[in-house]
PDB file of N, CA and C in Angstrom:
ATOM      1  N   UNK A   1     -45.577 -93.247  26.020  1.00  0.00           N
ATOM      2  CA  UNK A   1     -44.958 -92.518  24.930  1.00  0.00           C
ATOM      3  C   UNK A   1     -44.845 -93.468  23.744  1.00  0.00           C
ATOM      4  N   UNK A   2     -45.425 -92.678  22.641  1.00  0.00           N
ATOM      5  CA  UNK A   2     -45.115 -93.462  21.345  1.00  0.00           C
ATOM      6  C   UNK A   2     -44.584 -92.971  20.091  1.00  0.00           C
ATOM      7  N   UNK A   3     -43.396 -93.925  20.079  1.00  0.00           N
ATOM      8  CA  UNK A   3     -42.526 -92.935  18.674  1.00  0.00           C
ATOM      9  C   UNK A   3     -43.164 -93.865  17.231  1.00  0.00           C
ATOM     10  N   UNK A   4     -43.895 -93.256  15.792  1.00  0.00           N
ATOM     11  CA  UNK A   4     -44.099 -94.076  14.668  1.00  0.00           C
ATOM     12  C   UNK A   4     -43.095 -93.022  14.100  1.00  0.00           C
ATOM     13  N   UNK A   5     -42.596 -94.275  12.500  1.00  0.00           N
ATOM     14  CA  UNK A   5     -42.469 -92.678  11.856  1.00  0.00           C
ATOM     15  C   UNK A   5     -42.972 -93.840  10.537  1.00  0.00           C
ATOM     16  N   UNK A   6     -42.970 -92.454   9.346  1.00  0.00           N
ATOM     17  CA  UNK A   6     -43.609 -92.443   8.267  1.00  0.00           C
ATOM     18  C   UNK A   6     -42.879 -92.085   7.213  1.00  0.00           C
ATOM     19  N   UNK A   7     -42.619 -92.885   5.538  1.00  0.00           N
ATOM     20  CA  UNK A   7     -42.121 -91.938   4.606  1.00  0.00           C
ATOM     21  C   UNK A   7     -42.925 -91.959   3.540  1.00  0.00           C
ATOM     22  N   UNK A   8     -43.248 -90.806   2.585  1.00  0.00           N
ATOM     23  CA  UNK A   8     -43.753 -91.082   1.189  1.00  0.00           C
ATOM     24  C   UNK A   8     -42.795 -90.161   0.162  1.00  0.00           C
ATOM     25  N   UNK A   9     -43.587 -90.551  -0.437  1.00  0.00           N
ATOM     26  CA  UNK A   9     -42.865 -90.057  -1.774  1.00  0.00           C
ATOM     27  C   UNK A   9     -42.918 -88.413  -1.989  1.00  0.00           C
ATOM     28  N   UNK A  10     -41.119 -87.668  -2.588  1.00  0.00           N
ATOM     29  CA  UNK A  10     -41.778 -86.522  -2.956  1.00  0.00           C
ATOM     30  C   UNK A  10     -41.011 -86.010  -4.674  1.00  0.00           C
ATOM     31  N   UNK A  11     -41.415 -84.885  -4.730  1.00  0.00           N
ATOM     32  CA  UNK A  11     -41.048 -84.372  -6.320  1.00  0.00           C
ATOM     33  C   UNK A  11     -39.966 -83.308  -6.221  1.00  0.00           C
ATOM     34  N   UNK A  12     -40.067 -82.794  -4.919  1.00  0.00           N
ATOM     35  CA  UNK A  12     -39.289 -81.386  -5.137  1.00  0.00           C
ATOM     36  C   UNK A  12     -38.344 -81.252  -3.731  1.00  0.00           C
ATOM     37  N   UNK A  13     -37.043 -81.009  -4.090  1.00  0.00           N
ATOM     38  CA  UNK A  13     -36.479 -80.700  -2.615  1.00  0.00           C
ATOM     39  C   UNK A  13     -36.928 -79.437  -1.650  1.00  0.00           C
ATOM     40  N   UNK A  14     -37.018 -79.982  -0.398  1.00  0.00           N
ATOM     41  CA  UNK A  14     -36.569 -78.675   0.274  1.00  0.00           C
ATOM     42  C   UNK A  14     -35.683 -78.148   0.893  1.00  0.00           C
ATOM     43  N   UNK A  15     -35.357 -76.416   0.818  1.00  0.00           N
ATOM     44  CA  UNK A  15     -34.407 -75.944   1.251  1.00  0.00           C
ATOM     45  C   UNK A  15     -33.857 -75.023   2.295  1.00  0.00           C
ATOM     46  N   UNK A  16     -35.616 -74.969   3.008  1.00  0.00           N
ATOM     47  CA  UNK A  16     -35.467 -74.115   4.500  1.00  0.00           C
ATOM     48  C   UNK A  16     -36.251 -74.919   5.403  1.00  0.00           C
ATOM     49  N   UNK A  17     -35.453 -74.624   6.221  1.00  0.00           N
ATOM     50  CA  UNK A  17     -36.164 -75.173   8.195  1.00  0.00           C
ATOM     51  C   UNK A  17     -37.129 -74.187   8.100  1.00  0.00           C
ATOM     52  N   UNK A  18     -38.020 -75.089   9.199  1.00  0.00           N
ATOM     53  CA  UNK A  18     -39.230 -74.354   9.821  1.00  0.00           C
ATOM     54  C   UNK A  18     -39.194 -74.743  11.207  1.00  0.00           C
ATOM     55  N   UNK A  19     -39.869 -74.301  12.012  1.00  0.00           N
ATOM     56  CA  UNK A  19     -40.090 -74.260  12.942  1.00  0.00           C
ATOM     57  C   UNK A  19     -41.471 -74.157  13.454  1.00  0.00           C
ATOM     58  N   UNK A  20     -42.346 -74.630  13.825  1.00  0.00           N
ATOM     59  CA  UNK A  20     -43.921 -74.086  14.510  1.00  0.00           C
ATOM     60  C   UNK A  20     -44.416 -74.640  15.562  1.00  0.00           C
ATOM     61  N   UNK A  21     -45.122 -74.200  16.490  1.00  0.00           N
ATOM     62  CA  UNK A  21     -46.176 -75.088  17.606  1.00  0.00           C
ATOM     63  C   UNK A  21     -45.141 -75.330  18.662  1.00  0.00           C
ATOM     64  N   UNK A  22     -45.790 -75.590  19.877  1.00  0.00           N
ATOM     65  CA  UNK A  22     -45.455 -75.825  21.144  1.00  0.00           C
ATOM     66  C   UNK A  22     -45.617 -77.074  21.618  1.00  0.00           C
ATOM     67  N   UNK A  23     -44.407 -77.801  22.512  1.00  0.00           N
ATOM     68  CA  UNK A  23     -45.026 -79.094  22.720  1.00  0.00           C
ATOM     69  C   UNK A  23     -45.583 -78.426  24.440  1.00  0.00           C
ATOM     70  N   UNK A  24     -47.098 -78.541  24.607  1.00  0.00           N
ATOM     71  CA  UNK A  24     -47.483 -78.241  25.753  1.00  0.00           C
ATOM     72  C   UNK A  24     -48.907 -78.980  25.752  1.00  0.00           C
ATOM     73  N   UNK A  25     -49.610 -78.659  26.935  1.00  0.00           N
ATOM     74  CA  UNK A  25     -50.389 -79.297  27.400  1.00  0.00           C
ATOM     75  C   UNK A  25     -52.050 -79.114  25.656  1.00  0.00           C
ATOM     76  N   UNK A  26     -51.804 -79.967  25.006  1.00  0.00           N
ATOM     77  CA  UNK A  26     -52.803 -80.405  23.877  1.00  0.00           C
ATOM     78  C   UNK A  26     -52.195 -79.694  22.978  1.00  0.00           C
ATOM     79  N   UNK A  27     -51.030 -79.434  22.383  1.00  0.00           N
ATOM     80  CA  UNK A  27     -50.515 -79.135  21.669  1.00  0.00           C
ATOM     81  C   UNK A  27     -49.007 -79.847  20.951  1.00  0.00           C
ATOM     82  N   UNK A  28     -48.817 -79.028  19.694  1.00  0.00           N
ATOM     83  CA  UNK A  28     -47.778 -80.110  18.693  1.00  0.00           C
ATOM     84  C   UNK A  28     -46.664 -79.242  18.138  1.00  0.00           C
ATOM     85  N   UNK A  29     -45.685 -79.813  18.306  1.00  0.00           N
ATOM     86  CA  UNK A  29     -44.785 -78.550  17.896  1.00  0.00           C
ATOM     87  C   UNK A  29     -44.237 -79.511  16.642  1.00  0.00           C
ATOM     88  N   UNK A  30     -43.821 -78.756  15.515  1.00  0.00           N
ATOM     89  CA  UNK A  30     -43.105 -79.660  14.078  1.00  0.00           C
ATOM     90  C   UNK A  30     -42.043 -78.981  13.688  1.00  0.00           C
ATOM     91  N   UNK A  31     -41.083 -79.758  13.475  1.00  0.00           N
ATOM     92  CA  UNK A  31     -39.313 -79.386  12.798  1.00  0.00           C
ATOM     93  C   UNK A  31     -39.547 -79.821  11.626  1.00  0.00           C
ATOM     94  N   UNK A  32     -39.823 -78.832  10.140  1.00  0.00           N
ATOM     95  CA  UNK A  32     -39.174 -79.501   9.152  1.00  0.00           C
ATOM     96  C   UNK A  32     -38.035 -79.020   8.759  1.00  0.00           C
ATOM     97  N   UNK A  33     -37.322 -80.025   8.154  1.00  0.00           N
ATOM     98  CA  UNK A  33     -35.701 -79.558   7.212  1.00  0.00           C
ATOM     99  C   UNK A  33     -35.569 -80.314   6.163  1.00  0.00           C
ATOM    100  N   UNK A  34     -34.987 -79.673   4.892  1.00  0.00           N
ATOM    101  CA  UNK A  34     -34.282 -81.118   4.326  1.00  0.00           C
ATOM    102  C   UNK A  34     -33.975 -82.614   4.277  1.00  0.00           C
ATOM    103  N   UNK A  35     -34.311 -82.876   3.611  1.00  0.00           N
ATOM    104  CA  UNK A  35     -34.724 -84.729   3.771  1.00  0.00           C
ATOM    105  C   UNK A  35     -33.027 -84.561   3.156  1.00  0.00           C
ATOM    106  N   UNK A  36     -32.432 -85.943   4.018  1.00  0.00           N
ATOM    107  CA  UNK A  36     -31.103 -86.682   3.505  1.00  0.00           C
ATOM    108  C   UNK A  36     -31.623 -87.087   1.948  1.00  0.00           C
ATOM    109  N   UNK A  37     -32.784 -87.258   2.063  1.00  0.00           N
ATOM    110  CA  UNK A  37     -33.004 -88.585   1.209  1.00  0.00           C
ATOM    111  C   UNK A  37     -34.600 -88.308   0.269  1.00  0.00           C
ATOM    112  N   UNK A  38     -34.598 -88.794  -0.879  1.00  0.00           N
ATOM    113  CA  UNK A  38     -35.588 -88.004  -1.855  1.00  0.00           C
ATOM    114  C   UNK A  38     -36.764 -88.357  -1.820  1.00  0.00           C
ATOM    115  N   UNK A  39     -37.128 -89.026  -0.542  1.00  0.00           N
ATOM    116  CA  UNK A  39     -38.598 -88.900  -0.123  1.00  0.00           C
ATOM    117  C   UNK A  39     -38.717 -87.632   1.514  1.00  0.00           C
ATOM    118  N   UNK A  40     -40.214 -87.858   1.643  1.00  0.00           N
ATOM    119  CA  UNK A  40     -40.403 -87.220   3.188  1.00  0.00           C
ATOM    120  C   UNK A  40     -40.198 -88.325   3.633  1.00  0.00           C
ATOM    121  N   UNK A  41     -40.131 -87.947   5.423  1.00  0.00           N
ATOM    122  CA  UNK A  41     -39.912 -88.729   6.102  1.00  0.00           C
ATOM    123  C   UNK A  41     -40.330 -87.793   7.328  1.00  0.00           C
ATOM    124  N   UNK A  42     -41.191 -88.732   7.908  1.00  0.00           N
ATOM    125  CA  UNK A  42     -42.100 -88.121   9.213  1.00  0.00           C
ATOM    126  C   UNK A  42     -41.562 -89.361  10.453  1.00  0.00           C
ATOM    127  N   UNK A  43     -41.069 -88.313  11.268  1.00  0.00           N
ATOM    128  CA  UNK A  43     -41.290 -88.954  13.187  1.00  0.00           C
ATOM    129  C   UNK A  43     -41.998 -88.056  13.992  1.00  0.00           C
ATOM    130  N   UNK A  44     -42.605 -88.980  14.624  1.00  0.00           N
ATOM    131  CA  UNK A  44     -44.033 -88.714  15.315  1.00  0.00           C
ATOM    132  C   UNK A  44     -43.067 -88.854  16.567  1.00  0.00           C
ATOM    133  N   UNK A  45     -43.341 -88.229  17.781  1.00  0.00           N
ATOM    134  CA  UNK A  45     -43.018 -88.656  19.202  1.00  0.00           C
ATOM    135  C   UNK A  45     -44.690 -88.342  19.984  1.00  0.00           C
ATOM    136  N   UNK A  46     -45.361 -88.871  20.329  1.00  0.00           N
ATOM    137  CA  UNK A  46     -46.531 -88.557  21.323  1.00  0.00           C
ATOM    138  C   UNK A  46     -46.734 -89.064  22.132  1.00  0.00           C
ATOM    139  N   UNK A  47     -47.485 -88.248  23.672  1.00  0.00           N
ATOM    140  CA  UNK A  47     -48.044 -88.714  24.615  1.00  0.00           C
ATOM    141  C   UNK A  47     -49.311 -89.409  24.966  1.00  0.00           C
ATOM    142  N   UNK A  48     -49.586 -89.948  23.714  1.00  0.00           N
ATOM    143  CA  UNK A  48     -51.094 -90.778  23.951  1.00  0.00           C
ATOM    144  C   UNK A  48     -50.624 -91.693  22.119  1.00  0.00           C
ATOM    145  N   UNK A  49     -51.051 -93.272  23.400  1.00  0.00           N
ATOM    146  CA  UNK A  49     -50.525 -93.895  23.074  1.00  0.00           C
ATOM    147  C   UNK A  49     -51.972 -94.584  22.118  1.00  0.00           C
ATOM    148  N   UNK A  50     -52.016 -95.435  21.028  1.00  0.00           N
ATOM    149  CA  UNK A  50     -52.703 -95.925  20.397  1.00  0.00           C
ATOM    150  C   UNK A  50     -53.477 -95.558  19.277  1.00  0.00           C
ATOM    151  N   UNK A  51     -53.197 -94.211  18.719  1.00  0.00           N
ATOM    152  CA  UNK A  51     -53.824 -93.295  17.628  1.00  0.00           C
ATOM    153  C   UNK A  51     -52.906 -93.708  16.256  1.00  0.00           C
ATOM    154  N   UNK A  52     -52.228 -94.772  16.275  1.00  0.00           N
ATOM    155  CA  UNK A  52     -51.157 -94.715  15.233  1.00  0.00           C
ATOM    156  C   UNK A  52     -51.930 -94.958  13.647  1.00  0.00           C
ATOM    157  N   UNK A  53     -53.075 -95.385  14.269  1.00  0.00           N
ATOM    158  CA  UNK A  53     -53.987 -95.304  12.467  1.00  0.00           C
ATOM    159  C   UNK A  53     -54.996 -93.924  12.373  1.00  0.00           C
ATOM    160  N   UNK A  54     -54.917 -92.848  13.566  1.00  0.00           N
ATOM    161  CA  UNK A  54     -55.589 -91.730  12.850  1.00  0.00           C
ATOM    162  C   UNK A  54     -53.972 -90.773  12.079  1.00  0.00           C
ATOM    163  N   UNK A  55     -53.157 -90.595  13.212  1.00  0.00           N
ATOM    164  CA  UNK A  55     -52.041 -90.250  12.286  1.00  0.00           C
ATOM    165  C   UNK A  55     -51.781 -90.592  11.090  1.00  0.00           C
ATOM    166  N   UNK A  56     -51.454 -91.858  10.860  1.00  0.00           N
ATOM    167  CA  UNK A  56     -51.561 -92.672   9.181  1.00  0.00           C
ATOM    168  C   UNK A  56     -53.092 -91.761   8.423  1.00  0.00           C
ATOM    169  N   UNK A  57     -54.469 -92.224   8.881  1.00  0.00           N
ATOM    170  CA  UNK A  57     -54.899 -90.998   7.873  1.00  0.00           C
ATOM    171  C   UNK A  57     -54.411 -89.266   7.428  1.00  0.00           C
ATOM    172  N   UNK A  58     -53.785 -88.710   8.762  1.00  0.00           N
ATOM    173  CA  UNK A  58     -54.161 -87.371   8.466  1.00  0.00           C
ATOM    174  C   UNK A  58     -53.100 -87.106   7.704  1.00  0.00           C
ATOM    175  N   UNK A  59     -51.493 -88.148   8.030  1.00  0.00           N
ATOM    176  CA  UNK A  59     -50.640 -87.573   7.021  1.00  0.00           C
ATOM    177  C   UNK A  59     -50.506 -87.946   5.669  1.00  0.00           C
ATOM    178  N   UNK A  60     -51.806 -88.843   5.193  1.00  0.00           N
ATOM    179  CA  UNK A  60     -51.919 -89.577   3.922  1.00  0.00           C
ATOM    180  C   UNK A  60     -52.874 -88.000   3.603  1.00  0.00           C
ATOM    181  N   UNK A  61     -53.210 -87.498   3.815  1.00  0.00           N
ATOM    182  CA  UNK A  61     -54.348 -86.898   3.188  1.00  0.00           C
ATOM    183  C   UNK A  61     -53.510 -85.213   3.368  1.00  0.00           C
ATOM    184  N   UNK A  62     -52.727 -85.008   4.191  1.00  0.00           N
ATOM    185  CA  UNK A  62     -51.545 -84.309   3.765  1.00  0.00           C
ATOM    186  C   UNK A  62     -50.678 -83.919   2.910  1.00  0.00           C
ATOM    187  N   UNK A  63     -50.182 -85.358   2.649  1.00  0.00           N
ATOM    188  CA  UNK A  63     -49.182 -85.785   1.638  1.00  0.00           C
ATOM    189  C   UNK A  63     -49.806 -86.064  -0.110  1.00  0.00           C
ATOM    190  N   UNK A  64     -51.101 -86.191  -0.079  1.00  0.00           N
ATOM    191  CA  UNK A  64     -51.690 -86.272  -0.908  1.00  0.00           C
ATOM    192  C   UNK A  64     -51.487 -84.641  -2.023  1.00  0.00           C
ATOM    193  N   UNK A  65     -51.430 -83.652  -0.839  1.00  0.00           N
ATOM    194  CA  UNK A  65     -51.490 -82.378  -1.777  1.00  0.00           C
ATOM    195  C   UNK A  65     -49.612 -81.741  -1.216  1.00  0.00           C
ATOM    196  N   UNK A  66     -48.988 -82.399  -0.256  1.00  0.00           N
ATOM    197  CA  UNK A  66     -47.844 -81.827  -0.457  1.00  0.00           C
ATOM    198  C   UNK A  66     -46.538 -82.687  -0.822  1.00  0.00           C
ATOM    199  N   UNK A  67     -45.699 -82.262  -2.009  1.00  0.00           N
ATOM    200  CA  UNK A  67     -44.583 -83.342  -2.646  1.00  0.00           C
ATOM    201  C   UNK A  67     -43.094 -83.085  -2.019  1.00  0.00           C
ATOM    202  N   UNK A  68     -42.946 -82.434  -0.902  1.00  0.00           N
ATOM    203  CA  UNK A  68     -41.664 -81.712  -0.560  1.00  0.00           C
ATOM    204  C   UNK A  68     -40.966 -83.043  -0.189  1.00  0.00           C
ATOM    205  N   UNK A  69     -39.216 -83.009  -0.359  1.00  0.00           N
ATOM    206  CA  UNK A  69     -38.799 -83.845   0.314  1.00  0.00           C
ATOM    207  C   UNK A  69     -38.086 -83.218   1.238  1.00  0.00           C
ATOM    208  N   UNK A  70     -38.646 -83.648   2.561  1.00  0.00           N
ATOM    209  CA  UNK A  70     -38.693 -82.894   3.590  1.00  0.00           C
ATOM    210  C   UNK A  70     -38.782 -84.311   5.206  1.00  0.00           C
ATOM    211  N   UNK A  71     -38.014 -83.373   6.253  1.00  0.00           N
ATOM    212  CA  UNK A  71     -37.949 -84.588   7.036  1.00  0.00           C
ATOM    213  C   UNK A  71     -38.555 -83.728   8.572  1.00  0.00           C
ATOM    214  N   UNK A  72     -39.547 -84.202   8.703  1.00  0.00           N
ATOM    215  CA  UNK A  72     -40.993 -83.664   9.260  1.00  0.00           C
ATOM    216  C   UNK A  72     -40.492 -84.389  10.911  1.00  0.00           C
ATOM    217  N   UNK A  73     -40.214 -83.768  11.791  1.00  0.00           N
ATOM    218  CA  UNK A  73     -40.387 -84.076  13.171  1.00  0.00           C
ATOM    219  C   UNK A  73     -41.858 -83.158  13.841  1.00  0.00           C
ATOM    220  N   UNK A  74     -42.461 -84.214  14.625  1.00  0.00           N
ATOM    221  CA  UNK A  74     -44.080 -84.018  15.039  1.00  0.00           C
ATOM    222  C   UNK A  74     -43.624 -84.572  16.437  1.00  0.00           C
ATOM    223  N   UNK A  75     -43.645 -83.414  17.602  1.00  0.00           N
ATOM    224  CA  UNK A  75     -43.975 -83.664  19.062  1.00  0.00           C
ATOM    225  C   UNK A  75     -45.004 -83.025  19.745  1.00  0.00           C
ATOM    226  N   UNK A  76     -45.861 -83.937  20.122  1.00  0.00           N
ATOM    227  CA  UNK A  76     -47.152 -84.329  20.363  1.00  0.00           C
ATOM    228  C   UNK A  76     -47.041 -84.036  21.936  1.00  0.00           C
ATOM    229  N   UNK A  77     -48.316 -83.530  22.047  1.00  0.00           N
ATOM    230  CA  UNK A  77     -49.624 -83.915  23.641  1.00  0.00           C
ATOM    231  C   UNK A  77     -50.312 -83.564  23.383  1.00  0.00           C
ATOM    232  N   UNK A  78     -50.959 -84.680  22.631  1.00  0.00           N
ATOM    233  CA  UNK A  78     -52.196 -84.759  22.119  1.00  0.00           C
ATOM    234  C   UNK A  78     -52.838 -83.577  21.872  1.00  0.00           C
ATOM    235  N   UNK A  79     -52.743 -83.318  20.536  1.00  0.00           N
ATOM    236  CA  UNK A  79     -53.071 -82.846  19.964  1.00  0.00           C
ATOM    237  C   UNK A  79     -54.130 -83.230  18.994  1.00  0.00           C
ATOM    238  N   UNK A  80     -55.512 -82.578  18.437  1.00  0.00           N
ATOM    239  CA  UNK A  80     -56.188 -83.146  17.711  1.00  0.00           C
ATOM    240  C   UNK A  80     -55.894 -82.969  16.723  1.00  0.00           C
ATOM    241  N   UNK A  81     -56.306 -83.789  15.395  1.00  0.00           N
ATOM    242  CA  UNK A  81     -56.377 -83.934  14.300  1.00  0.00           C
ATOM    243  C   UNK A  81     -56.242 -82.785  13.221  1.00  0.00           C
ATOM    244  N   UNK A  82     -56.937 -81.837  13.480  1.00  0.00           N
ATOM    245  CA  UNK A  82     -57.241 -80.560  12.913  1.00  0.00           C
ATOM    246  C   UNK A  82     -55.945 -79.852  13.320  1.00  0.00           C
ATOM    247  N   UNK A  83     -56.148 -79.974  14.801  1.00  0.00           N
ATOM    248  CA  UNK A  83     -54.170 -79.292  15.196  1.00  0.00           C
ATOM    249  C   UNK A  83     -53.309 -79.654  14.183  1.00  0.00           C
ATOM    250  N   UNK A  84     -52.801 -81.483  14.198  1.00  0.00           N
ATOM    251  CA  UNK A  84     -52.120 -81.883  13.272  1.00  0.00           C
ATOM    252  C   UNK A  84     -51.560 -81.275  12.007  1.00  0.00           C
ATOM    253  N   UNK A  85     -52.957 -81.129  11.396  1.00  0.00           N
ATOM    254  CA  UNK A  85     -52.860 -80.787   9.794  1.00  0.00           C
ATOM    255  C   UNK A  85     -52.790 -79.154   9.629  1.00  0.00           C
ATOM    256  N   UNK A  86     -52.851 -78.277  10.677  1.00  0.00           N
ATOM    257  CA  UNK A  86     -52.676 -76.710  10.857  1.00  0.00           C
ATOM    258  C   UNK A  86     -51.493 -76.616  10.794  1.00  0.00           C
ATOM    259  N   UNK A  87     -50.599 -77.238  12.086  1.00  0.00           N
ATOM    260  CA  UNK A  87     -49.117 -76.805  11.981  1.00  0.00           C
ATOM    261  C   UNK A  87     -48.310 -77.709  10.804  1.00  0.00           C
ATOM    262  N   UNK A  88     -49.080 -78.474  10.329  1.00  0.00           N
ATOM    263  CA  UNK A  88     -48.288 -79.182   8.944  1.00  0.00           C
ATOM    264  C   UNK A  88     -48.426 -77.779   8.222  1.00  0.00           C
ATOM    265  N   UNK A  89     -49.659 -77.462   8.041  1.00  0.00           N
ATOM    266  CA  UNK A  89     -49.207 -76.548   6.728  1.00  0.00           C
ATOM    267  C   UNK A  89     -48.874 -75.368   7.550  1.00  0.00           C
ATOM    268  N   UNK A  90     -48.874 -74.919   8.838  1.00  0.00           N
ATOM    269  CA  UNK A  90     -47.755 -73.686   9.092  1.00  0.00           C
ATOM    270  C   UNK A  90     -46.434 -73.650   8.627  1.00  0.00           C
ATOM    271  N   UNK A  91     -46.194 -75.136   9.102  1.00  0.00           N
ATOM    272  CA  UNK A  91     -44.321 -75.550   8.583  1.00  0.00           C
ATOM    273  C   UNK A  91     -44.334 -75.587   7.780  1.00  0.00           C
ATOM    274  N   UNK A  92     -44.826 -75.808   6.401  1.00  0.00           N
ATOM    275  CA  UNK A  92     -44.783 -75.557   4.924  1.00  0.00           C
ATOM    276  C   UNK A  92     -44.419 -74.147   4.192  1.00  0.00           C
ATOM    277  N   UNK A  93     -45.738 -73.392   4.986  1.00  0.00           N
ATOM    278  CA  UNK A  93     -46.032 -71.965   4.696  1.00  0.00           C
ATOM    279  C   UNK A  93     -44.757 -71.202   5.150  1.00  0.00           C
ATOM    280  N   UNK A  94     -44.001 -71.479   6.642  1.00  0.00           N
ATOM    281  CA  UNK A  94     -43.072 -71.198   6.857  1.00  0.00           C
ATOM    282  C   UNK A  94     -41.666 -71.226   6.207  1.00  0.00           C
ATOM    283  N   UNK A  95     -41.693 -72.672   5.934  1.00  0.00           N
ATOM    284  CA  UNK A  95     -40.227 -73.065   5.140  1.00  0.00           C
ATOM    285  C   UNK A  95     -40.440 -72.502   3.635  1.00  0.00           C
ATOM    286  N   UNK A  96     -41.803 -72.538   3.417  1.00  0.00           N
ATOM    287  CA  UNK A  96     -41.879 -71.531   1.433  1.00  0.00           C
ATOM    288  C   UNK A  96     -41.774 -70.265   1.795  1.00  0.00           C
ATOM    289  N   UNK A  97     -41.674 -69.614   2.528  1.00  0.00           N
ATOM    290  CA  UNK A  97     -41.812 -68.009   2.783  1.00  0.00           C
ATOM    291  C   UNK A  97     -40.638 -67.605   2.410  1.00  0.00           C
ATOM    292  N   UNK A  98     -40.315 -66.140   2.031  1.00  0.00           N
ATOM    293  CA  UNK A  98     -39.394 -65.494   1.950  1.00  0.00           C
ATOM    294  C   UNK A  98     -38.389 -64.655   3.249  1.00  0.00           C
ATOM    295  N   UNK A  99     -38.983 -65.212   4.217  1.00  0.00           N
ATOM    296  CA  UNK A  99     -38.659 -64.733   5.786  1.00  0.00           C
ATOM    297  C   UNK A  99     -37.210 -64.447   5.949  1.00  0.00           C
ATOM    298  N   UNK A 100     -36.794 -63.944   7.000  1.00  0.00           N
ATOM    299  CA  UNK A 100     -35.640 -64.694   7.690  1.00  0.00           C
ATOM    300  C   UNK A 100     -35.131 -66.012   7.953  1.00  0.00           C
ATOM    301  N   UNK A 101     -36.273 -67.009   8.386  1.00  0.00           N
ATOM    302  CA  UNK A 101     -35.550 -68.204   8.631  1.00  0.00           C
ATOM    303  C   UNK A 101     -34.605 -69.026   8.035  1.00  0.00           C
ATOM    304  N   UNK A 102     -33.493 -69.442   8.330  1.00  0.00           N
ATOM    305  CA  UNK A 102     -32.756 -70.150   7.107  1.00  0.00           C
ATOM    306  C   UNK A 102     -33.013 -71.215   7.514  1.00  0.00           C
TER     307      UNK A 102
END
């Protein structure tokens, strides 16, 4: 098991939880909420250990097009890359929606 975490910079607060994905067998489940604090801030928890520089790309190239300050929990089994960056922007799409969720 390997916990990284990650922060960058953002422009705009956020103001709803999300919720998406399953932590199950090759799959990623993500909590975003409100950042304490006026950057993002990403924790990773995963079951495969040694990927800590493809993560570093996919959430640089993430973060590149999203400015939320937002505090991103990512639980992992192994999940690929493409997974990764799907339920990132589910939890986005989710927390911008006009839904129910608060």
């Amino acid at each position: 098991m390997e916990n990284m975490r990650y922060e960058y910079p953002a422009k705009r607060p956020v103001t709803r939880r999300a919720h998406v994905g399953v932590v199950g067998s090759g799959d990623l489940e993500v909590l975003l909420s409100p950042s304490q604090s006026a950057n993002a801030e990403v924790v990773i928890r995963t079951s495969v250990d040694g990927y800590g520089h493809v993560w570093k790309s996919v959430l640089d190239r993430f973060f590149q097009r999203y400015d939320g300050a937002a505090k991103i929990e990512l639980n992992d089994f192994g999940a690929t890359p493409g997974v990764v960056m799907l339920r990132l922007n589910e939890a986005v799409e989710a927390s911008e929606s006009e839904g129910d969720t608060p």
